[in-house]
C-alpha atoms as a PDB file:
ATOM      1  CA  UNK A   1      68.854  63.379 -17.462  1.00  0.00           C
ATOM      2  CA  UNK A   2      66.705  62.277 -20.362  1.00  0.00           C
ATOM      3  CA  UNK A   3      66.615  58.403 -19.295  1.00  0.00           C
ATOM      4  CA  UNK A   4      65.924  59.324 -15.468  1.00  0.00           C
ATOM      5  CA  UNK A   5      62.525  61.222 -17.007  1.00  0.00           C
ATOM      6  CA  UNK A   6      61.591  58.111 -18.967  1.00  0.00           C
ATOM      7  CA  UNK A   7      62.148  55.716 -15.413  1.00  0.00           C
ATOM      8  CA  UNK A   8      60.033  58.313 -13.880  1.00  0.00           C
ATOM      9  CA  UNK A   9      57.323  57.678 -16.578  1.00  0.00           C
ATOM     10  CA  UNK A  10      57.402  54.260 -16.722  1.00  0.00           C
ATOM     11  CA  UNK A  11      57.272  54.121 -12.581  1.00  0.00           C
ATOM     12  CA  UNK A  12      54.182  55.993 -13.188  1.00  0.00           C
ATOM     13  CA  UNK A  13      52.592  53.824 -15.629  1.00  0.00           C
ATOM     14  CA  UNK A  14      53.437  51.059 -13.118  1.00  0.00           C
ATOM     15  CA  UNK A  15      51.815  52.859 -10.341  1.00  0.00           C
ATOM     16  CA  UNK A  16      48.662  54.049 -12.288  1.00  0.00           C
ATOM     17  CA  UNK A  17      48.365  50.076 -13.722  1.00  0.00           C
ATOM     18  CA  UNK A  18      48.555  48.632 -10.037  1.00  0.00           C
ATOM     19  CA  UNK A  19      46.269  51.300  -9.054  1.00  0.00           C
ATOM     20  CA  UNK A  20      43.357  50.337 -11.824  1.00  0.00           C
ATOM     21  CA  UNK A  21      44.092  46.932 -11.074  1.00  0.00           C
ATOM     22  CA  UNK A  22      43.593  47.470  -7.472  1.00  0.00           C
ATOM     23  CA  UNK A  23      39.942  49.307  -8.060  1.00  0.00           C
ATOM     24  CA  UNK A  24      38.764  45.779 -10.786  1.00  0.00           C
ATOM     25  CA  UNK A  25      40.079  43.974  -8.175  1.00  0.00           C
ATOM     26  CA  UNK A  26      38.416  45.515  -5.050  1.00  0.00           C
ATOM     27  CA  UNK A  27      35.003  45.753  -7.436  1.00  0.00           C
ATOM     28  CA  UNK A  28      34.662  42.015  -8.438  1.00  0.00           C
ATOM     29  CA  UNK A  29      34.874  41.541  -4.451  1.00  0.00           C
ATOM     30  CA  UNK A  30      32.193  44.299  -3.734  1.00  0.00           C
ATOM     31  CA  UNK A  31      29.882  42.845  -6.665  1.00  0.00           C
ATOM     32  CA  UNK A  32      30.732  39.131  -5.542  1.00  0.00           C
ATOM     33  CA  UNK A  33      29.398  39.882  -2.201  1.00  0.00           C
ATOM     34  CA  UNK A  34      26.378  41.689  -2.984  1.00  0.00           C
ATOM     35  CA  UNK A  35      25.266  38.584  -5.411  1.00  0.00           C
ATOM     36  CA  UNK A  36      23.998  36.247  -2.529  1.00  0.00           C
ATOM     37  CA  UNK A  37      23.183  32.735  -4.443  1.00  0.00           C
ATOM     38  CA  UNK A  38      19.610  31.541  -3.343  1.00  0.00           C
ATOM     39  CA  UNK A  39      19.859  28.433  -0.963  1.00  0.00           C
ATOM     40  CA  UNK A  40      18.910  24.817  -2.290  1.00  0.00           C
ATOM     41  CA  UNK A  41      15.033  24.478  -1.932  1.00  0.00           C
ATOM     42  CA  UNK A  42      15.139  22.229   1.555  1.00  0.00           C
ATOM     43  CA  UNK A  43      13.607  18.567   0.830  1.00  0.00           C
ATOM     44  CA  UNK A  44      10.091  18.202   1.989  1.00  0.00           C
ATOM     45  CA  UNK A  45      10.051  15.782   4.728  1.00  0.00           C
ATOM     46  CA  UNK A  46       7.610  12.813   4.856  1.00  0.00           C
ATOM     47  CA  UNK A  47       4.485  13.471   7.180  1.00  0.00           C
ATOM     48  CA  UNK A  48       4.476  11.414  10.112  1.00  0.00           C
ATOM     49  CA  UNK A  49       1.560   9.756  11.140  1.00  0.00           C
ATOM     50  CA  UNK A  50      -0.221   9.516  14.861  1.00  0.00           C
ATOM     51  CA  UNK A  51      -3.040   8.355  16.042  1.00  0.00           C
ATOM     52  CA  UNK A  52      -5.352   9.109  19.726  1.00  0.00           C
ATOM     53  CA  UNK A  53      -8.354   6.514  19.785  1.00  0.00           C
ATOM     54  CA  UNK A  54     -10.603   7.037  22.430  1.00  0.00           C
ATOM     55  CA  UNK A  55     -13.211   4.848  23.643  1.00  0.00           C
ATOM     56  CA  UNK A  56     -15.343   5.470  26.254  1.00  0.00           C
ATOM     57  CA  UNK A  57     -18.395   2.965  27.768  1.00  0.00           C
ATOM     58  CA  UNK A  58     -17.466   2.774  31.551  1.00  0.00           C
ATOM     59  CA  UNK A  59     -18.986   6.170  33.593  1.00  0.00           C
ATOM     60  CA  UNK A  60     -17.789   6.382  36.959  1.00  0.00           C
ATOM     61  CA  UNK A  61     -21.455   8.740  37.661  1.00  0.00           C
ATOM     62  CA  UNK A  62     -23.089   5.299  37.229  1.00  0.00           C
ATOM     63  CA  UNK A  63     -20.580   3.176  39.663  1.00  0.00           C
ATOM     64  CA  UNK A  64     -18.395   1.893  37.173  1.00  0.00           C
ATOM     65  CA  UNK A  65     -20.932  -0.203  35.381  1.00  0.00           C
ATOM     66  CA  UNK A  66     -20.552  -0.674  31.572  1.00  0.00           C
ATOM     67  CA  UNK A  67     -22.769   1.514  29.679  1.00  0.00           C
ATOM     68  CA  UNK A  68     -21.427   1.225  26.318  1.00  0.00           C
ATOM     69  CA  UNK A  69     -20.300  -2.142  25.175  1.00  0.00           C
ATOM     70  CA  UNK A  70     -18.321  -0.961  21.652  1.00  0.00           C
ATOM     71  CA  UNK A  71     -16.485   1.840  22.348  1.00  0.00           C
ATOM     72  CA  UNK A  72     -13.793  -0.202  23.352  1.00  0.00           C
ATOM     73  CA  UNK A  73     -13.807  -2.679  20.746  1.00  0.00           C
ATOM     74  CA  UNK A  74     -14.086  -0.064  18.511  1.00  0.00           C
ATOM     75  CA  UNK A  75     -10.601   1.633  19.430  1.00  0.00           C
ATOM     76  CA  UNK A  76      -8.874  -2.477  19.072  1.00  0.00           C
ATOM     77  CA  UNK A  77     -10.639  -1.998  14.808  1.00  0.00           C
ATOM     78  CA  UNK A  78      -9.194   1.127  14.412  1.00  0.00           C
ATOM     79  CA  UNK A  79      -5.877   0.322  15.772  1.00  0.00           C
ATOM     80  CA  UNK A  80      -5.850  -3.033  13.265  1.00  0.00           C
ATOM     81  CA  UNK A  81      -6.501  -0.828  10.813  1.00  0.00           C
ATOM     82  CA  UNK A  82      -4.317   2.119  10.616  1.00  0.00           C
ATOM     83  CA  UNK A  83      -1.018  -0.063  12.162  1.00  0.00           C
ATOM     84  CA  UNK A  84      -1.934  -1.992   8.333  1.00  0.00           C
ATOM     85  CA  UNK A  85      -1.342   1.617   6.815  1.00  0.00           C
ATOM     86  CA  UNK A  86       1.638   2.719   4.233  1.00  0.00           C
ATOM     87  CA  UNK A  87       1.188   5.976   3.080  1.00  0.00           C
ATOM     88  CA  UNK A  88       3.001   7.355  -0.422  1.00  0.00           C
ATOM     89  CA  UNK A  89       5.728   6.548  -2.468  1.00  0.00           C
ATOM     90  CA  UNK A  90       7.561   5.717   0.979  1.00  0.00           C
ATOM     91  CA  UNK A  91       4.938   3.194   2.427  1.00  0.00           C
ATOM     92  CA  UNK A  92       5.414   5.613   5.351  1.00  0.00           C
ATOM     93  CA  UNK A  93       3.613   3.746   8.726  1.00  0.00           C
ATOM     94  CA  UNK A  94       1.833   5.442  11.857  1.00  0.00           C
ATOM     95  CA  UNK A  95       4.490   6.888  14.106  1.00  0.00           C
ATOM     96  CA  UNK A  96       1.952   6.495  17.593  1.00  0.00           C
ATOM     97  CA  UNK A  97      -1.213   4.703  17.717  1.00  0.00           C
ATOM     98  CA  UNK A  98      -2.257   5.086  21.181  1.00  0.00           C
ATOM     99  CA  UNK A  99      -5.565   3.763  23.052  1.00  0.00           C
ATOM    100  CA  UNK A 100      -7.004   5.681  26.066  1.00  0.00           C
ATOM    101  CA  UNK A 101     -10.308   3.563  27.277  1.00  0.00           C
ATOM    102  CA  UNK A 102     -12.920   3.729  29.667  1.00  0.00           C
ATOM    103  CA  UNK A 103     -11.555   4.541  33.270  1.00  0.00           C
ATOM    104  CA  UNK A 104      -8.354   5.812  31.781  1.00  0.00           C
ATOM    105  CA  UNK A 105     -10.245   8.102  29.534  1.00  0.00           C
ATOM    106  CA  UNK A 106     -10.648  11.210  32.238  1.00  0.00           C
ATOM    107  CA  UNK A 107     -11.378  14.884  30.988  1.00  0.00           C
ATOM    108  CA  UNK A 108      -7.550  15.570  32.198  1.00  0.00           C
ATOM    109  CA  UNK A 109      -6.342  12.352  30.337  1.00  0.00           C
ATOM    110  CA  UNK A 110      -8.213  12.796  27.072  1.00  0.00           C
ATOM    111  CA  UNK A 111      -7.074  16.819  26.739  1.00  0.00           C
ATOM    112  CA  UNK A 112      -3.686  16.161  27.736  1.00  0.00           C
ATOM    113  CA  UNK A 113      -3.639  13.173  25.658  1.00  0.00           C
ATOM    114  CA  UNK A 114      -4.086  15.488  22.871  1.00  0.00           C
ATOM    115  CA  UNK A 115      -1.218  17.770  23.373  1.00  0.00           C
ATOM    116  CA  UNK A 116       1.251  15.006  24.353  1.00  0.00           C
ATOM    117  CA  UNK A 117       0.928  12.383  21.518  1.00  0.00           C
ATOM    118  CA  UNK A 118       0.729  15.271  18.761  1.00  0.00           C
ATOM    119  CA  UNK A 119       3.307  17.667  20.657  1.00  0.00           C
ATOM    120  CA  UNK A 120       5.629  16.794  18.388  1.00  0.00           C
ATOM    121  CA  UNK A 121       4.121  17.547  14.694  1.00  0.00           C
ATOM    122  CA  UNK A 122       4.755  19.843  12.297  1.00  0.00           C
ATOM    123  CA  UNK A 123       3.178  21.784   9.548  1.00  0.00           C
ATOM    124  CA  UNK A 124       3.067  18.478   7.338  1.00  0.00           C
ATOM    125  CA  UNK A 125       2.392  15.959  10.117  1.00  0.00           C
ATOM    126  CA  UNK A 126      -1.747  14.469  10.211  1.00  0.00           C
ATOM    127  CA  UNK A 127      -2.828  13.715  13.169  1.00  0.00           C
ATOM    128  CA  UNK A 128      -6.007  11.433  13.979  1.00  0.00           C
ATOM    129  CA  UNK A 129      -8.311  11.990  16.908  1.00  0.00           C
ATOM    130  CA  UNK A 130     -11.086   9.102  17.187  1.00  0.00           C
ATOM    131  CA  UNK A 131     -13.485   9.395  19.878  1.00  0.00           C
ATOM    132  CA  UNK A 132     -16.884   7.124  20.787  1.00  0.00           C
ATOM    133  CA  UNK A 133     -19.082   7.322  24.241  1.00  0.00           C
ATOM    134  CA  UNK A 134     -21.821   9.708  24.661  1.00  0.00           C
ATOM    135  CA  UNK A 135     -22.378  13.226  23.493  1.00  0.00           C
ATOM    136  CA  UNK A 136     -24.774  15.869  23.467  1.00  0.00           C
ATOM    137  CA  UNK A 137     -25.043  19.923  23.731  1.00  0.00           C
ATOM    138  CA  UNK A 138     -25.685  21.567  26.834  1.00  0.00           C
ATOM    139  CA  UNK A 139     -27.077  24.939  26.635  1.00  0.00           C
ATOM    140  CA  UNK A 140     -26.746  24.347  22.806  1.00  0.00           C
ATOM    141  CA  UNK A 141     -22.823  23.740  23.393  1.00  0.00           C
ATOM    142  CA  UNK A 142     -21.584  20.451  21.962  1.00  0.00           C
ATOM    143  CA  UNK A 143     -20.271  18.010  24.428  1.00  0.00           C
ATOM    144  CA  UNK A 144     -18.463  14.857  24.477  1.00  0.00           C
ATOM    145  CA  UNK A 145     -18.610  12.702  27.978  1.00  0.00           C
ATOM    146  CA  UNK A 146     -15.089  11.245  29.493  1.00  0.00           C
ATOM    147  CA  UNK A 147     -15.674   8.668  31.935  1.00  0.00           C
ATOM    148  CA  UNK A 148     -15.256  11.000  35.077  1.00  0.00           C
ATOM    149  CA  UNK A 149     -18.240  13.447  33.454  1.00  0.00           C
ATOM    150  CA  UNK A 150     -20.935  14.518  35.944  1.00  0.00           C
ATOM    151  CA  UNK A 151     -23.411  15.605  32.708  1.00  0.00           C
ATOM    152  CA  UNK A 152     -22.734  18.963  33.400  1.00  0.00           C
ATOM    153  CA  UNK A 153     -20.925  21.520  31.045  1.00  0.00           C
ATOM    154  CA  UNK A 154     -17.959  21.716  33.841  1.00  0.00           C
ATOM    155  CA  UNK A 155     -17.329  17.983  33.588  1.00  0.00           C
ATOM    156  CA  UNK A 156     -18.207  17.181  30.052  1.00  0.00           C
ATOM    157  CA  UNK A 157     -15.282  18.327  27.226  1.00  0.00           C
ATOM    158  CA  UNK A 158     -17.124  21.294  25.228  1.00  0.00           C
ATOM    159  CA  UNK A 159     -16.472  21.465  21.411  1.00  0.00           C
ATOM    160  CA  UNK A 160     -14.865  24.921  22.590  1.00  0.00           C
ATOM    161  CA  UNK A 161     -12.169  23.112  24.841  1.00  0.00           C
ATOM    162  CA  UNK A 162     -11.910  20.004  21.870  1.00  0.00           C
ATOM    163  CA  UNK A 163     -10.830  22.806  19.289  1.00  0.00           C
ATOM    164  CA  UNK A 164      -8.496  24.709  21.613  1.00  0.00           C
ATOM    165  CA  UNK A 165      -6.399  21.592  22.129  1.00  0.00           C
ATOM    166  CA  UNK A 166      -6.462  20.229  18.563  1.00  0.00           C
ATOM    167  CA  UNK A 167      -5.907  23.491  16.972  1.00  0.00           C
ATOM    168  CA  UNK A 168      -2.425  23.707  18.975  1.00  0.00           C
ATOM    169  CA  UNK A 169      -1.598  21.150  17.350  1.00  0.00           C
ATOM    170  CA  UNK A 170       0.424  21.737  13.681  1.00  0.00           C
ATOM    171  CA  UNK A 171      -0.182  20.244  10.737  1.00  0.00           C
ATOM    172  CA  UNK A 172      -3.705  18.293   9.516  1.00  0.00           C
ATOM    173  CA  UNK A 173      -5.845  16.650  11.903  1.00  0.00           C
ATOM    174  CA  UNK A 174      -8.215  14.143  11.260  1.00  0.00           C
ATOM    175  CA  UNK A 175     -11.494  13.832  13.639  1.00  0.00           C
ATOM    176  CA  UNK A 176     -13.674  10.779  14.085  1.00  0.00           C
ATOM    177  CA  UNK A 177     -16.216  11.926  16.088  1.00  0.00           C
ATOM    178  CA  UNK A 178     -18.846   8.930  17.200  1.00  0.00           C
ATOM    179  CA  UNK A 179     -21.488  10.272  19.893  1.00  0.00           C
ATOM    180  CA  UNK A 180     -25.099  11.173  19.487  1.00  0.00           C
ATOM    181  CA  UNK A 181     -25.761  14.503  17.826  1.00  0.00           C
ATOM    182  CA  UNK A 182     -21.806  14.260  16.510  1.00  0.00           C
ATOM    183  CA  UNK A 183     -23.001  16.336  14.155  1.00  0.00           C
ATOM    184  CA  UNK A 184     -23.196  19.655  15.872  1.00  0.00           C
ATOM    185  CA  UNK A 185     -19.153  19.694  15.720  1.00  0.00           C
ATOM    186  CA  UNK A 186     -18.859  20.882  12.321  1.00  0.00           C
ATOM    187  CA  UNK A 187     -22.268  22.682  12.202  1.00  0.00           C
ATOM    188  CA  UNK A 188     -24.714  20.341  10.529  1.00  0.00           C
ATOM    189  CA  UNK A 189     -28.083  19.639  12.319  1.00  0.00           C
ATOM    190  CA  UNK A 190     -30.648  20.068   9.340  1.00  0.00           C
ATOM    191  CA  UNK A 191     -32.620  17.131   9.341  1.00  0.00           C
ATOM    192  CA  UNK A 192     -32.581  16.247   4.965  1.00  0.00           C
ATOM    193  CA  UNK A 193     -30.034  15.018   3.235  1.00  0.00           C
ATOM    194  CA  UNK A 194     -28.316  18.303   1.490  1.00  0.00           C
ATOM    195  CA  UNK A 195     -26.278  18.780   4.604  1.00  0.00           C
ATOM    196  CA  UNK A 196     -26.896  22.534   4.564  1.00  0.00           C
ATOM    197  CA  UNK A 197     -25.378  24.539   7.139  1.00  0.00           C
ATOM    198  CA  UNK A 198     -27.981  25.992   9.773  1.00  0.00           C
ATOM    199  CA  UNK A 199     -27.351  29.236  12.632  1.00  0.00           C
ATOM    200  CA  UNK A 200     -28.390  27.061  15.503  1.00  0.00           C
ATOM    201  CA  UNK A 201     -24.805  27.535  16.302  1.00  0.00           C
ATOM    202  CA  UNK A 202     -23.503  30.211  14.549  1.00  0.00           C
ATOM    203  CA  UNK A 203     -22.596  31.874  18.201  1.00  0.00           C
ATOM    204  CA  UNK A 204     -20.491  29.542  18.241  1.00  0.00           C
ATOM    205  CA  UNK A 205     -19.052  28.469  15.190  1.00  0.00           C
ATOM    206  CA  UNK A 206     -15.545  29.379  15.377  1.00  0.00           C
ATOM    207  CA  UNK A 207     -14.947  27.382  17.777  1.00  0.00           C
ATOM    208  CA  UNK A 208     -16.147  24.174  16.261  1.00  0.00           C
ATOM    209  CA  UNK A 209     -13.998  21.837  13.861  1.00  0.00           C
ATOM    210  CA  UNK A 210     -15.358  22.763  10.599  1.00  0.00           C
ATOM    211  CA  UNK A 211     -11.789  24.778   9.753  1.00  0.00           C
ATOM    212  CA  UNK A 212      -8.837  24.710   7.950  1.00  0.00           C
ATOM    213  CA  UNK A 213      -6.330  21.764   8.426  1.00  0.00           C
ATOM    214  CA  UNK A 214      -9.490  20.033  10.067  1.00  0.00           C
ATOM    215  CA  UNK A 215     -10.496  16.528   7.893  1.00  0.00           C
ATOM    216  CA  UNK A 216     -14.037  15.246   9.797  1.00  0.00           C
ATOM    217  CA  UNK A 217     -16.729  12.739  10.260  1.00  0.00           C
ATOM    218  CA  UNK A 218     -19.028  12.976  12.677  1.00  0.00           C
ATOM    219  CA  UNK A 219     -21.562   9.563  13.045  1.00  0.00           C
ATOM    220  CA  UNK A 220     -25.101  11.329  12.630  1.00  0.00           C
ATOM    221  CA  UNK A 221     -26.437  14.950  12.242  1.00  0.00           C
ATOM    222  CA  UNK A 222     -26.611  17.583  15.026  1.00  0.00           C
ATOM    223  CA  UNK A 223     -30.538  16.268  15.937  1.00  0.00           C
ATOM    224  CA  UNK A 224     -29.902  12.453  15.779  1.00  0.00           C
ATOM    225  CA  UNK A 225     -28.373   9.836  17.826  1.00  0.00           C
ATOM    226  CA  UNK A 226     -26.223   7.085  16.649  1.00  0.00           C
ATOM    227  CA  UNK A 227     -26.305   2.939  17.877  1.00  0.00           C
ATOM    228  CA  UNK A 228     -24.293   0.467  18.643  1.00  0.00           C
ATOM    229  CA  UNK A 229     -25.073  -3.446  18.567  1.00  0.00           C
ATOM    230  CA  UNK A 230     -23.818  -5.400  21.194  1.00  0.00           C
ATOM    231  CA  UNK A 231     -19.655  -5.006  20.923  1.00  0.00           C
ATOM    232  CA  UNK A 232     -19.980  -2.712  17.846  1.00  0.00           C
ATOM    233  CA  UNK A 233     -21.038   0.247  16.680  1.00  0.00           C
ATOM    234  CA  UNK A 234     -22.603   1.115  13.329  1.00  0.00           C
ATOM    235  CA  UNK A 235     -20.531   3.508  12.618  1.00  0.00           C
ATOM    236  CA  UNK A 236     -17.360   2.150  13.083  1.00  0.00           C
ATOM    237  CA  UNK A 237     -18.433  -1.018  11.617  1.00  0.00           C
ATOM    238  CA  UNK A 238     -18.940   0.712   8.370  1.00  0.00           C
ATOM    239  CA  UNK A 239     -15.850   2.266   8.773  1.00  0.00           C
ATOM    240  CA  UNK A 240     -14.015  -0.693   9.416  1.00  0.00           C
ATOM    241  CA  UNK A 241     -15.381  -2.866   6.700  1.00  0.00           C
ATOM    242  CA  UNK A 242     -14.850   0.234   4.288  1.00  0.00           C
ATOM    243  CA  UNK A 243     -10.898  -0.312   5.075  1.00  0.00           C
ATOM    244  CA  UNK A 244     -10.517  -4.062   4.925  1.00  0.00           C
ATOM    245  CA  UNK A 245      -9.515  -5.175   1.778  1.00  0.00           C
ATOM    246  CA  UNK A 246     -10.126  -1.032   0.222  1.00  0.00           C
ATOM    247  CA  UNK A 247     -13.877  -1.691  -0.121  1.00  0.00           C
ATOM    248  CA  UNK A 248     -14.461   2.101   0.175  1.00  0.00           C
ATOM    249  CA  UNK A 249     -12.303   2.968  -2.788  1.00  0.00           C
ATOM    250  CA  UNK A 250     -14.489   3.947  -4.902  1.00  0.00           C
ATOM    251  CA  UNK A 251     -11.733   5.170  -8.098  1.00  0.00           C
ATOM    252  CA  UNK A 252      -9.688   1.624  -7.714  1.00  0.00           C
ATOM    253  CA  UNK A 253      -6.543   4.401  -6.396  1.00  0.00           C
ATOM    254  CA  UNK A 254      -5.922   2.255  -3.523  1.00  0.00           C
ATOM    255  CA  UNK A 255      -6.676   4.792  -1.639  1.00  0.00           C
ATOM    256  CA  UNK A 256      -9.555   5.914   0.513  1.00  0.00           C
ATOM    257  CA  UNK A 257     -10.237   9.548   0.941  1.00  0.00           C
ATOM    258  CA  UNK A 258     -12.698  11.064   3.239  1.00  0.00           C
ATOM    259  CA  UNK A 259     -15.525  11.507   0.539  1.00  0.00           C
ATOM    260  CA  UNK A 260     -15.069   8.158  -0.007  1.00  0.00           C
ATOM    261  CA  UNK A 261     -14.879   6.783   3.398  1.00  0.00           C
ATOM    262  CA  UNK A 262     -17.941   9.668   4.160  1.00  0.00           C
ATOM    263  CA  UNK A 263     -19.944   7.790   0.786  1.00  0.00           C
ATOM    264  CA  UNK A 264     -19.467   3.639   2.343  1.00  0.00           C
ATOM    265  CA  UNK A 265     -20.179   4.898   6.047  1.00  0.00           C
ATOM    266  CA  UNK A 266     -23.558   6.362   4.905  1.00  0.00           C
ATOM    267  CA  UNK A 267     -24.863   3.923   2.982  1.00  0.00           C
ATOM    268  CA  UNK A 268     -23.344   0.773   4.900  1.00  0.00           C
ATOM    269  CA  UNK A 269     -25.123   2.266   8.252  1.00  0.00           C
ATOM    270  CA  UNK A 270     -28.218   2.583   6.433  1.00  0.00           C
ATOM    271  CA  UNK A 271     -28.070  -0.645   4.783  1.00  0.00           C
ATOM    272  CA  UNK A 272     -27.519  -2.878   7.931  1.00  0.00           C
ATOM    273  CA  UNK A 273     -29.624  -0.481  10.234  1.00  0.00           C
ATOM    274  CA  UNK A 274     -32.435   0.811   8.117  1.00  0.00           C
ATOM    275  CA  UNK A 275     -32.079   3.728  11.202  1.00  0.00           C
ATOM    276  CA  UNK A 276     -32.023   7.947  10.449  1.00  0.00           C
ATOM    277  CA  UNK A 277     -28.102   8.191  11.106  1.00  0.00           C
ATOM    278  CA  UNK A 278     -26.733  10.268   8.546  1.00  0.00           C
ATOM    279  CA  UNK A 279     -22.977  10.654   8.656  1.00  0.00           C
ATOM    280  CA  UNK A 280     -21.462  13.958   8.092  1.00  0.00           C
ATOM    281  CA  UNK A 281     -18.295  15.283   7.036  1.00  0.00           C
ATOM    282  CA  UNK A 282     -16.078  18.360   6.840  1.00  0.00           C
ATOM    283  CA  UNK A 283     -14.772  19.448   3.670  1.00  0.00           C
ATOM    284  CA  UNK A 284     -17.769  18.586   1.652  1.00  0.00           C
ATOM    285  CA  UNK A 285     -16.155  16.182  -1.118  1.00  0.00           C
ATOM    286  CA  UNK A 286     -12.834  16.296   0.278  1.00  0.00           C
ATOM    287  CA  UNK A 287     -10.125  13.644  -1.410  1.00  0.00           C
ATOM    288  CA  UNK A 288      -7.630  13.943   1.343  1.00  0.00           C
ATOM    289  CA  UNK A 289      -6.221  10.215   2.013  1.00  0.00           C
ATOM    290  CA  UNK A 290      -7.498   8.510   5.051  1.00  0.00           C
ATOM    291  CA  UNK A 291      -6.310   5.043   4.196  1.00  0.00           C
ATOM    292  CA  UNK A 292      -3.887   3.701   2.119  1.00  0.00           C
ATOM    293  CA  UNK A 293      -2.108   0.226   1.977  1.00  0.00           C
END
């Protein structure tokens, strides 16, 4: 009688020590799954690099006759030049440099340009936009002129159309803007050198290019027009001799940012011109890279 108690007792023990192992068991699992381990930070992909360079100097309003004689030219500089580029630690090169000229750069052509060539970039992606040909406002909206442009505000591309397609693009874009009264793009008309914001536009201002993940020069102020000699442009020419061999690079960092492309372009135009262009730029003393070999 006495040793079938003390069985009894000792099946208990056994049942009440499975039992509290069963509950530190079944709790280690509940706390194990409620501790959720952070994920590995992802590695931050390298920016690629692409490039739109319109040129435009051949209006079919004037029967196809050359009215410009750089713009082209001026898209076969910047292609030598950015096709030289490495960027970073990776010597990373331009993914797309693509040319759209004279007959080929249409209103349809140029805007779908846009969203075709950069369709593909991301948050950390820059994108370049260059274009040269004539420019203007109409009705105090700032215009650029594709070769099939009638000079009227239906034909021309308006800054408002220019920003809806770049902004739907991701990641940084960088804007070249070489047209008479350029300036008017990114606000800045004022005829001194301070490059002080005026309301001229102010109706209109957020639809211009002075805006986050926007990097801009623009040839001459809102009120001035910009010149070209024979197959090149002043503009361009600065900007082009500013790149060869890093001239522009001002802190020896072999690399040119847009202060310091902004800086060579201004004085090289007046230098070789002696002419009231005054190029602008968007950030004020911005360092973001432009060049680098």
């Amino acid at each position: 009688m006495r040793k079938g108690i003390q069985e009894e007792i000792k099946d208990d023990l056994m049942i009440k020590k499975t039992v509290i192992m069963l509950i530190i068991s079944a709790l280690i699992t509940l706390l194990g799954c409620s501790i959720v381990p952070e994920p590995p930070e992802p590695e931050p992909n390298e920016p690629a690099y692409r490039a739109l360079l319109v040129g435009v100097g051949d209006y079919l309003y004037f029967g196809s006759i050359v009215d410009l004689d750089s713009p082209v030219p001026n898209t076969e500089r910047l292609e030598e030049i950015f096709s030289q580029c490495k960027f970073g630690e990776e010597e990373t090169e331009f993914l797309i440099i693509e040319r759209l000229v004279d007959l080929e750069a249409t209103k349809e052509n140029i805007l779908n340009g846009i969203l075709d060539i950069f369709a593909d970039a991301d948050d950390n992606d820059i994108s370049y936009f260059y274009y040269m040909g004539h420019g203007g406002t109409r009705g105090n909206i700032p215009v650029i002129t594709p070769t099939d442009a009638k000079f009227t505000l239906e034909t021309d591309i308006t800054v408002h159309e220019l920003e809806e397609h770049l902004s739907m693009i991701n990641g940084t874009k960088v804007v070249f803007i070489e047209s008479c009264h350029s300036g008017n793009f990114i606000d800045k008309n004022k005829n001194d050198f301070n490059d002080m914001v005026i309301d001229i536009f102010a109706q209109n201002s957020k639809d211009l290019i002075n805006k986050e993940s926007y990097q801009v020069l623009t040839s001459c102020k809102g009120n001035q027009v910009c010149w070209e000699h024979k197959d090149y442009s002043y503009f361009c020419m600065g900007l082009y001799e500013g790149c060869q061999e890093l001239n522009a690079d001002i802190n020896e960092d072999e690399i040119i940012d847009l202060s310091e492309l902004h800086k060579y372009i201004k004085e090289w135009v007046w230098n070789n011109t002696n002419k009231d262009q005054a190029v602008q730029m968007y950030p004020d003393n911005s360092t973001f890279p432009i060049v680098e070999y």
